[in-house]
C-alpha atoms as a PDB file:
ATOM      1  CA  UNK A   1       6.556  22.196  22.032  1.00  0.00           C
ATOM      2  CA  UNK A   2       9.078  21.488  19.038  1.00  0.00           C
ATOM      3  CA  UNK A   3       8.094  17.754  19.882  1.00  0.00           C
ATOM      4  CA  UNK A   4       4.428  18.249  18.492  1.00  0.00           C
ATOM      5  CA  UNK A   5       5.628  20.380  15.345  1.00  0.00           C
ATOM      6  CA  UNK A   6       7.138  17.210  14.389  1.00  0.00           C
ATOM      7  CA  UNK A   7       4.635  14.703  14.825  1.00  0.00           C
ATOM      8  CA  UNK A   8       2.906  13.025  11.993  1.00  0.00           C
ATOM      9  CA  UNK A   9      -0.420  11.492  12.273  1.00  0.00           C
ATOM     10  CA  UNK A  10      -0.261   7.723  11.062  1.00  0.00           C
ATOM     11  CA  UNK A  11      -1.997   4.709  11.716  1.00  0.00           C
ATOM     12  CA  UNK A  12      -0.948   2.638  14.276  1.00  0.00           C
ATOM     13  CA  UNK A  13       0.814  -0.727  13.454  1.00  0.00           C
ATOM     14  CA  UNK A  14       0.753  -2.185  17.452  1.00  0.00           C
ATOM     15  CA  UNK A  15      -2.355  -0.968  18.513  1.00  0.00           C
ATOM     16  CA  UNK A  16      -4.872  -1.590  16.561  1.00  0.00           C
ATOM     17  CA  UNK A  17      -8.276  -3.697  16.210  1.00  0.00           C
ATOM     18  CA  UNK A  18      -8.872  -2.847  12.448  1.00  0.00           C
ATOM     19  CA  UNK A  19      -6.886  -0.628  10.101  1.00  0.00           C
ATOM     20  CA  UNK A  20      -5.020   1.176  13.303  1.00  0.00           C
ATOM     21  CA  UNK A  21      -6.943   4.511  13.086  1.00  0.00           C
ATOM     22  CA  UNK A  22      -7.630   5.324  16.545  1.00  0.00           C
ATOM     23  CA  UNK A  23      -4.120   3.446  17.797  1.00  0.00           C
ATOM     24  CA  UNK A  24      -2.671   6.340  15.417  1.00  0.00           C
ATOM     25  CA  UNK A  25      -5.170   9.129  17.047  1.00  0.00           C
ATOM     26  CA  UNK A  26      -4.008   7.945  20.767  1.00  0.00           C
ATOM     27  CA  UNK A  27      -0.377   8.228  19.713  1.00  0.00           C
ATOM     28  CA  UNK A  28      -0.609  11.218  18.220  1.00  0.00           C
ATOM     29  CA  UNK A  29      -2.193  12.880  20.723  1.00  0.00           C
ATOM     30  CA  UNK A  30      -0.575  10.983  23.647  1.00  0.00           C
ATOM     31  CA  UNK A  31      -3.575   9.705  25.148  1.00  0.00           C
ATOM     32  CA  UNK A  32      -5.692   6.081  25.187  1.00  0.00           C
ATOM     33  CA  UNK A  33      -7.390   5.217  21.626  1.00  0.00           C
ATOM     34  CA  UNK A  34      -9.921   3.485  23.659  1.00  0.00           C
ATOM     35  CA  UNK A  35     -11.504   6.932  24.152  1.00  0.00           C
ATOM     36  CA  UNK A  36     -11.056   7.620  20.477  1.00  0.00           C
ATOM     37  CA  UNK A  37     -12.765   4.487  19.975  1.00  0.00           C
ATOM     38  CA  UNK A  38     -15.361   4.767  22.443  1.00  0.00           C
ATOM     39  CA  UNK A  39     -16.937   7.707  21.121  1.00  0.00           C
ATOM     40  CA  UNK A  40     -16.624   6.992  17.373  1.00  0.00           C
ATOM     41  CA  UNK A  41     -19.075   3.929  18.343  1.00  0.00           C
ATOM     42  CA  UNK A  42     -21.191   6.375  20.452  1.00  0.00           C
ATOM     43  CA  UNK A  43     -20.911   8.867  17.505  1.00  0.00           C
ATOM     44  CA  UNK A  44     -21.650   6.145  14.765  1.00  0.00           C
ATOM     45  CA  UNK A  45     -24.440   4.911  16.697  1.00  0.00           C
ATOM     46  CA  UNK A  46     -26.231   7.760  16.839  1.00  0.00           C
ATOM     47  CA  UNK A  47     -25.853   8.925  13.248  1.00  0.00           C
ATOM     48  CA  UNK A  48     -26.504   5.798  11.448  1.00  0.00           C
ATOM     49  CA  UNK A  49     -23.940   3.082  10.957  1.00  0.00           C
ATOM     50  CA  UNK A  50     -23.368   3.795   7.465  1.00  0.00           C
ATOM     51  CA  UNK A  51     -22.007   7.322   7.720  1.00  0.00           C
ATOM     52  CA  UNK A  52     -19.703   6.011  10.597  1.00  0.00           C
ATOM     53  CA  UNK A  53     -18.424   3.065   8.670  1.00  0.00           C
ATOM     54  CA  UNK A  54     -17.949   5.492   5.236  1.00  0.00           C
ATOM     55  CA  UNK A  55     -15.536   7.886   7.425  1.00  0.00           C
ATOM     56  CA  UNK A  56     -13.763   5.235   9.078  1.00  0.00           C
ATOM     57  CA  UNK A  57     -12.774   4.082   5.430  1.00  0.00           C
ATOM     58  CA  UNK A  58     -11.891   7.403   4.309  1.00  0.00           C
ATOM     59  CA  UNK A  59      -9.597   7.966   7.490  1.00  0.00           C
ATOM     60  CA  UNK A  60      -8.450   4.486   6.822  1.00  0.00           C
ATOM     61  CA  UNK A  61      -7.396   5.565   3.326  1.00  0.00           C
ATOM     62  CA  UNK A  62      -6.080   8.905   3.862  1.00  0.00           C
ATOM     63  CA  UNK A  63      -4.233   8.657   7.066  1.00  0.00           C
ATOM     64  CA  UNK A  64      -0.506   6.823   5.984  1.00  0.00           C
ATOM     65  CA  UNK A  65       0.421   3.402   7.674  1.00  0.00           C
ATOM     66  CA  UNK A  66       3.326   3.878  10.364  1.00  0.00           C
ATOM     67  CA  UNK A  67       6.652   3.743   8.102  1.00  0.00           C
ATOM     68  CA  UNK A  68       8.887   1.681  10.468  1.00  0.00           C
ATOM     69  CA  UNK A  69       5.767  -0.993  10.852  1.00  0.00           C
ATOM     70  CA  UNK A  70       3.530  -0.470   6.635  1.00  0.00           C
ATOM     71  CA  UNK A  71       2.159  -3.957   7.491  1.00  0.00           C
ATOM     72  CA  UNK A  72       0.837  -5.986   5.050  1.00  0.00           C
ATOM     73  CA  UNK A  73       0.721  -3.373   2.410  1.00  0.00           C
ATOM     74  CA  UNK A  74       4.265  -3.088   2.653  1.00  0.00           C
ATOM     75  CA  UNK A  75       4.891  -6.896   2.653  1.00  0.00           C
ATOM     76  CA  UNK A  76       3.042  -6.909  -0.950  1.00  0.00           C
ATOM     77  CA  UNK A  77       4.887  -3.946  -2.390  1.00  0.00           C
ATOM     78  CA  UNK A  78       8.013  -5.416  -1.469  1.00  0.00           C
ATOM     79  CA  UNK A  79       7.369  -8.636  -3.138  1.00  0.00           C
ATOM     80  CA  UNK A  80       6.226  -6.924  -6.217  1.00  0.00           C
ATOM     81  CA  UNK A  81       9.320  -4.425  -6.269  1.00  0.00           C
ATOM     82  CA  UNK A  82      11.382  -7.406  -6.082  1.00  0.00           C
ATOM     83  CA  UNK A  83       9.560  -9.700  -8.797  1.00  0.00           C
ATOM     84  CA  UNK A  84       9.050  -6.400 -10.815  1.00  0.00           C
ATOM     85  CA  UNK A  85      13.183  -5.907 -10.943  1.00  0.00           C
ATOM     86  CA  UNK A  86      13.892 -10.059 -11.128  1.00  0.00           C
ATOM     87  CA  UNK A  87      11.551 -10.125 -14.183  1.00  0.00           C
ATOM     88  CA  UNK A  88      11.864  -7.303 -16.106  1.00  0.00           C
ATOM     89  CA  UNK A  89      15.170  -8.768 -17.674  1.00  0.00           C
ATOM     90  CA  UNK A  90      13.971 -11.967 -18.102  1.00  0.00           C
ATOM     91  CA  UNK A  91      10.727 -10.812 -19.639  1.00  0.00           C
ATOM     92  CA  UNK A  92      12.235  -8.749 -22.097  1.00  0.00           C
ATOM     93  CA  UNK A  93      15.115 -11.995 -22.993  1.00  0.00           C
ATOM     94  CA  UNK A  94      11.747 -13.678 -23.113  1.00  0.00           C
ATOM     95  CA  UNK A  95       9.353 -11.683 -25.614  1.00  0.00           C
ATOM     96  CA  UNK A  96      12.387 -10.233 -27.624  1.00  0.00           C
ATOM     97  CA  UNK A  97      14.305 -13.021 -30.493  1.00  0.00           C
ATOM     98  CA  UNK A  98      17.744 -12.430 -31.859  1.00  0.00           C
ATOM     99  CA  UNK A  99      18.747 -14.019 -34.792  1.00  0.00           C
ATOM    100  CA  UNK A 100      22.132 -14.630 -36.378  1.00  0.00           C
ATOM    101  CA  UNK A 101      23.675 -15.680 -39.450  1.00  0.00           C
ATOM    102  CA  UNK A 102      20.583 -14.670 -41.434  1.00  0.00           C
ATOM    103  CA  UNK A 103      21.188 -14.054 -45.068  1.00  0.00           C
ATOM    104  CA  UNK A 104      18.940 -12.843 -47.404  1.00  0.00           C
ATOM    105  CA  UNK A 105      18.655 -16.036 -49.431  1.00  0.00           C
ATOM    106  CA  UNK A 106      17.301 -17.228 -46.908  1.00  0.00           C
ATOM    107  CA  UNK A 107      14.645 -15.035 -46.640  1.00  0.00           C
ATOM    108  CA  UNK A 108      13.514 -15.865 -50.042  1.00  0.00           C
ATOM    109  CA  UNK A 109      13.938 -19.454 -50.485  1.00  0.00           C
ATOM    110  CA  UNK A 110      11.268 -19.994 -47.723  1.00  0.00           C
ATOM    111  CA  UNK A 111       9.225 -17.614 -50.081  1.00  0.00           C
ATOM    112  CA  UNK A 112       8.729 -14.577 -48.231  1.00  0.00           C
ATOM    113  CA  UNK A 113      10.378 -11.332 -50.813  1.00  0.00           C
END
C-alpha cells in the first residue's frame, strides 16, 4: 500500500512508441500499456481522430518525462545550461570595453567636449 502513495505518474523513457504516455500508464499502474494503447485507438476511433490526437498532446505535455531517463529534452537543456554558464563570462568580456590611461585631453583633442 505505502508503495502506491509514492508513485508518480511519468512518461515512460523504455517503453514507448511516441512520447511514452501509455509506457508511463502501464508502469504506473503495473500492468501492459498495450491495453492502454489498445483502447485509446478504439476510443480515438470512435470519437473522431482529432479529439484523440488533441488529448494525447495534452497528456504528452502535462505528464513529466521519467527523471532518471528526460530523453532528448534533457539532452538539449543540458547543452544549453552548459553553453549558458561557458558564455555568460565571455559574453559580457565581449560586449563590455575597458579603457585605461584615458585623460581628459584626450577627450578633447579628438573634438568631443
Amino acid at each position: 500500500m505505502r508503495e502506491s502513495q509514492h508513485k508518480k505518474l511519468t512518461r515512460s523513457a523504455s517503453d514507448r512508441i511516441l512520447a511514452g504516455v501509455f509506457g508511463g500508464f502501464g508502469k504506473y499502474f503495473n500492468c501492459s500499456p498495450n491495453i492502454f494503447r489498445v483502447a485509446y485507438v478504439i476510443l480515438s476511433i470512435l470519437s473522431g481522430i482529432v479529439p484523440g490526437i488533441i488529448i494525447y498532446i495534452i497528456m504528452m505535455v502535462i505528464i513529466p518525462p521519467d527523471p532518471t531517463h528526460p530523453g532528448i529534452l534533457g539532452f538539449f537543456r543540458a547543452i544549453n545550461d552548459m553553453q549558458q554558464g561557458s558564455d555568460s563570462t565571455s559574453a559580457d568580456s565581449r560586449s563590455r570595453r575597458t579603457l585605461t590611461d584615458v585623460e581628459e585631453k584626450d577627450i578633447k583633442r579628438n573634438g568631443r567636449s
